[in-house]
Structures are given as structure tokens and as C-alpha cells.
N, C-alpha and C. Protein backbone atom coordinates (compact mmCIF):
# COMPACT_ATOMS: atom_id res chain seq x y z
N UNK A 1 21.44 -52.16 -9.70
CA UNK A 1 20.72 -51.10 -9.01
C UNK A 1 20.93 -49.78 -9.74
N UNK A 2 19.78 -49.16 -9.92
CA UNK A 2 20.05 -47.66 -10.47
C UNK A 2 20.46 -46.51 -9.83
N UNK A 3 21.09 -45.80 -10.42
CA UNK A 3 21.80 -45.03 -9.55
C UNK A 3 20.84 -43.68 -9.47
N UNK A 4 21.09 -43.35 -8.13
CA UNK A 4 19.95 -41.59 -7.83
C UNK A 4 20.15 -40.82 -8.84
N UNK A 5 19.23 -40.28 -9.15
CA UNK A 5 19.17 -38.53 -10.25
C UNK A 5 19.22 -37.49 -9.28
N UNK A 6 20.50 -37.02 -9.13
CA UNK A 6 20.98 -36.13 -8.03
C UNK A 6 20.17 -34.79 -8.55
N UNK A 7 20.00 -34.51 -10.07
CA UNK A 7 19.37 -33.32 -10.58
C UNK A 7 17.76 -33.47 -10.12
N UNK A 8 17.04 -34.42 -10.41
CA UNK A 8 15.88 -34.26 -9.64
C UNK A 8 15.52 -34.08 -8.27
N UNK A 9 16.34 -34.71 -7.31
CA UNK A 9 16.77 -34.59 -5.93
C UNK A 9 16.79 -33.01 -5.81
N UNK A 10 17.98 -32.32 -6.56
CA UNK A 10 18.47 -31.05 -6.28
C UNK A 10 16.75 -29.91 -6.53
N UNK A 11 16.64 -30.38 -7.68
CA UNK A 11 15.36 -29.75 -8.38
C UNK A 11 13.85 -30.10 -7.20
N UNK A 12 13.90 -31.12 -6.27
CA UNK A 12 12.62 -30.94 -5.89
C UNK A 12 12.90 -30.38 -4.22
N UNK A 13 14.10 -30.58 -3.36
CA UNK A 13 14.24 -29.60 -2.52
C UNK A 13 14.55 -28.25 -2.83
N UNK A 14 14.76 -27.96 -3.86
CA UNK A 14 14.99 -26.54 -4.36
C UNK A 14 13.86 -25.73 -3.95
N UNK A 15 12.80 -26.36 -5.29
CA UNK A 15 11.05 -26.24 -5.34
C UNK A 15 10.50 -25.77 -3.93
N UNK A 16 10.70 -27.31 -3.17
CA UNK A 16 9.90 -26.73 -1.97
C UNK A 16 10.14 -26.00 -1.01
N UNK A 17 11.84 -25.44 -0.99
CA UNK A 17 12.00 -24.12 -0.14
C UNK A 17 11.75 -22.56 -0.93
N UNK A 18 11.64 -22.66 -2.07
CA UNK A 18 11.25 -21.77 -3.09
C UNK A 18 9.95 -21.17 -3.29
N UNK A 19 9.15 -21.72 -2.68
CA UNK A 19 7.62 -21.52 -3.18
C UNK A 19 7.08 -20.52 -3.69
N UNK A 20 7.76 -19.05 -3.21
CA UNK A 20 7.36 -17.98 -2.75
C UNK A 20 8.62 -17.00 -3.60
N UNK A 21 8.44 -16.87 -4.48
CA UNK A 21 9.79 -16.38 -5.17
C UNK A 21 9.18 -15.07 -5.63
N UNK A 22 9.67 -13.97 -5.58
CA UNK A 22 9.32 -12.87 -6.28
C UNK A 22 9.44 -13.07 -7.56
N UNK A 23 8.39 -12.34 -8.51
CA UNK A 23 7.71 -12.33 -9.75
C UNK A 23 8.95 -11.63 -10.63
N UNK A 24 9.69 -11.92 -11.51
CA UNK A 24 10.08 -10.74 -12.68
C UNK A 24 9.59 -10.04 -12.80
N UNK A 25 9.84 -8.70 -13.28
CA UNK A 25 10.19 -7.51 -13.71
C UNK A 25 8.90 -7.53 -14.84
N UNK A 26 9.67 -8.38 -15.89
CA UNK A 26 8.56 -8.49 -16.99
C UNK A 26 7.03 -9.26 -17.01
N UNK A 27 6.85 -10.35 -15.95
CA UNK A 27 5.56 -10.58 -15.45
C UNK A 27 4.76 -9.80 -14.84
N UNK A 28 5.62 -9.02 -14.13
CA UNK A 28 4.51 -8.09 -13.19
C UNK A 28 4.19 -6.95 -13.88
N UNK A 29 4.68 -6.55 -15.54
CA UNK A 29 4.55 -5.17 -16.23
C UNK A 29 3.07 -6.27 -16.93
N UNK A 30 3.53 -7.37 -17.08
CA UNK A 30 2.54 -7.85 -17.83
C UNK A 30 1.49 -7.61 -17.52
N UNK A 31 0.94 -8.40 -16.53
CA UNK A 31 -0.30 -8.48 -14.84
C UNK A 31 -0.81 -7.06 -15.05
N UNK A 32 0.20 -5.95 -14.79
CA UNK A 32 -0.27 -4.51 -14.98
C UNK A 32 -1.19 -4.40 -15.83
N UNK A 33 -0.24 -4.97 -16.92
CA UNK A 33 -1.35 -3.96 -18.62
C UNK A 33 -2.33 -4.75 -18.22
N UNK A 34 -2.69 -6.05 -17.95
CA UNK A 34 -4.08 -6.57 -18.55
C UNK A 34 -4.95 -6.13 -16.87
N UNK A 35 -4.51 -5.72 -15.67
CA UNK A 35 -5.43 -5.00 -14.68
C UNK A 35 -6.04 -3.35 -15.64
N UNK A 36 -4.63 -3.19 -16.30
CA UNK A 36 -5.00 -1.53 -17.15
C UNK A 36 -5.97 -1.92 -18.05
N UNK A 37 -6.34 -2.68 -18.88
CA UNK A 37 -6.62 -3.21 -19.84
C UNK A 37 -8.26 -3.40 -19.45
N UNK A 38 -8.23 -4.38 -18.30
CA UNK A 38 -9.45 -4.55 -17.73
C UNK A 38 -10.65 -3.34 -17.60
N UNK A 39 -9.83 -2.57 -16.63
CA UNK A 39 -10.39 -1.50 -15.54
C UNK A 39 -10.66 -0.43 -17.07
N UNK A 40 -10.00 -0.34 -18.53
CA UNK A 40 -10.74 0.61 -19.17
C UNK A 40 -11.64 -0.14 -19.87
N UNK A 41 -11.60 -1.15 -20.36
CA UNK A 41 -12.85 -1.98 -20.82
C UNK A 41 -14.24 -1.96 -20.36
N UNK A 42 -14.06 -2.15 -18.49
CA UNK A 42 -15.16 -1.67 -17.73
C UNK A 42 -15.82 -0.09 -17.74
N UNK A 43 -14.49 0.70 -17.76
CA UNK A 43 -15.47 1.94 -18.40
C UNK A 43 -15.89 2.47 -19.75
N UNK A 44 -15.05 1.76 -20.43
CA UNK A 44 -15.96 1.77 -21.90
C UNK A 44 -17.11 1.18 -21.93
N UNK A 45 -17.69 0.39 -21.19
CA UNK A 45 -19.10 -0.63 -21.56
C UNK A 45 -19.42 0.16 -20.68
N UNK A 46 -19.51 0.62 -19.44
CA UNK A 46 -20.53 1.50 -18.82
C UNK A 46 -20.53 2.98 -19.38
N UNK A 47 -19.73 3.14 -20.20
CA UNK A 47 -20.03 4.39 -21.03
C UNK A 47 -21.02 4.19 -22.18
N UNK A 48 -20.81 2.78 -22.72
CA UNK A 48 -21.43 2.67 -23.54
C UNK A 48 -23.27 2.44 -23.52
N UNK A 49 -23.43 1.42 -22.06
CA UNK A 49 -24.66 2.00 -21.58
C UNK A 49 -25.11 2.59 -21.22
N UNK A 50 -24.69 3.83 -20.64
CA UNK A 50 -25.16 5.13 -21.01
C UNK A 50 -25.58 5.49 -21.42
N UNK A 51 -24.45 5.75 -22.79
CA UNK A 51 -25.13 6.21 -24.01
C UNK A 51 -26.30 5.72 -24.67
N UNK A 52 -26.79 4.30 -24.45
CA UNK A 52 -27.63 3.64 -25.39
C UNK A 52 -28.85 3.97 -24.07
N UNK A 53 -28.91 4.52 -23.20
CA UNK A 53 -30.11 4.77 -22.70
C UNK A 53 -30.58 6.00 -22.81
N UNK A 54 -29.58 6.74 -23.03
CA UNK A 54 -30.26 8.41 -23.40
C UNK A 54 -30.26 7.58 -24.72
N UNK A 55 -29.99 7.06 -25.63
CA UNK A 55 -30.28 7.05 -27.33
C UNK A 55 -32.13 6.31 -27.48
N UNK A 56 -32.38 5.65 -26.23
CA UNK A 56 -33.47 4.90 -25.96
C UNK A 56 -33.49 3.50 -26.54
């Protein structure tokens, strides 16, 4: 008979009281830049059509 993998045991009740874990420090700076990243992209292209409608 094989014996239990107490580490997988440990590892999957861990998991499912865990679900909900606050984010690092360095994920959530990440998330930031690319919302920052986004939101000026969007006003560069609506700047940019703009411009190309006064240019005609």
C-alpha cells in the first residue's frame, strides 16, 4: 500500500482556505502601470483623431 503525500494533503487544504489572499506589493505596482499605461494610450489615439480631422 502507498503511503499518503502529506505535502499534497497540506498544499490542497491550504489552497482552499486561501483563496482570497492579498496581492503583493510588486503585482499591484504592476496592474497600476499597465491601468497607467492604458488610460494614456486612450488619450493619445483620441488626440490623435483629432488631429487627423482638423488635418482632413
Amino acid at each position: 500500500m502507498k503511503a499518503p503525500n502529506n505535502h499534497r494533503e497540506k498544499l490542497r487544504r491550504v489552497s482552499g482556505k486561501n483563496n482570497h489572499r492579498p496581492r503583493p506589493d510588486r503585482q499591484r505596482s504592476f496592474t497600476r502601470d499597465i491601468e497607467h499605461v492604458a488610460a494614456e494610450t486612450y488619450l493619445i489615439t483620441r488626440l490623435a483623431f483629432t488631429l487627423l480631422q482638423y488635418l482632413g
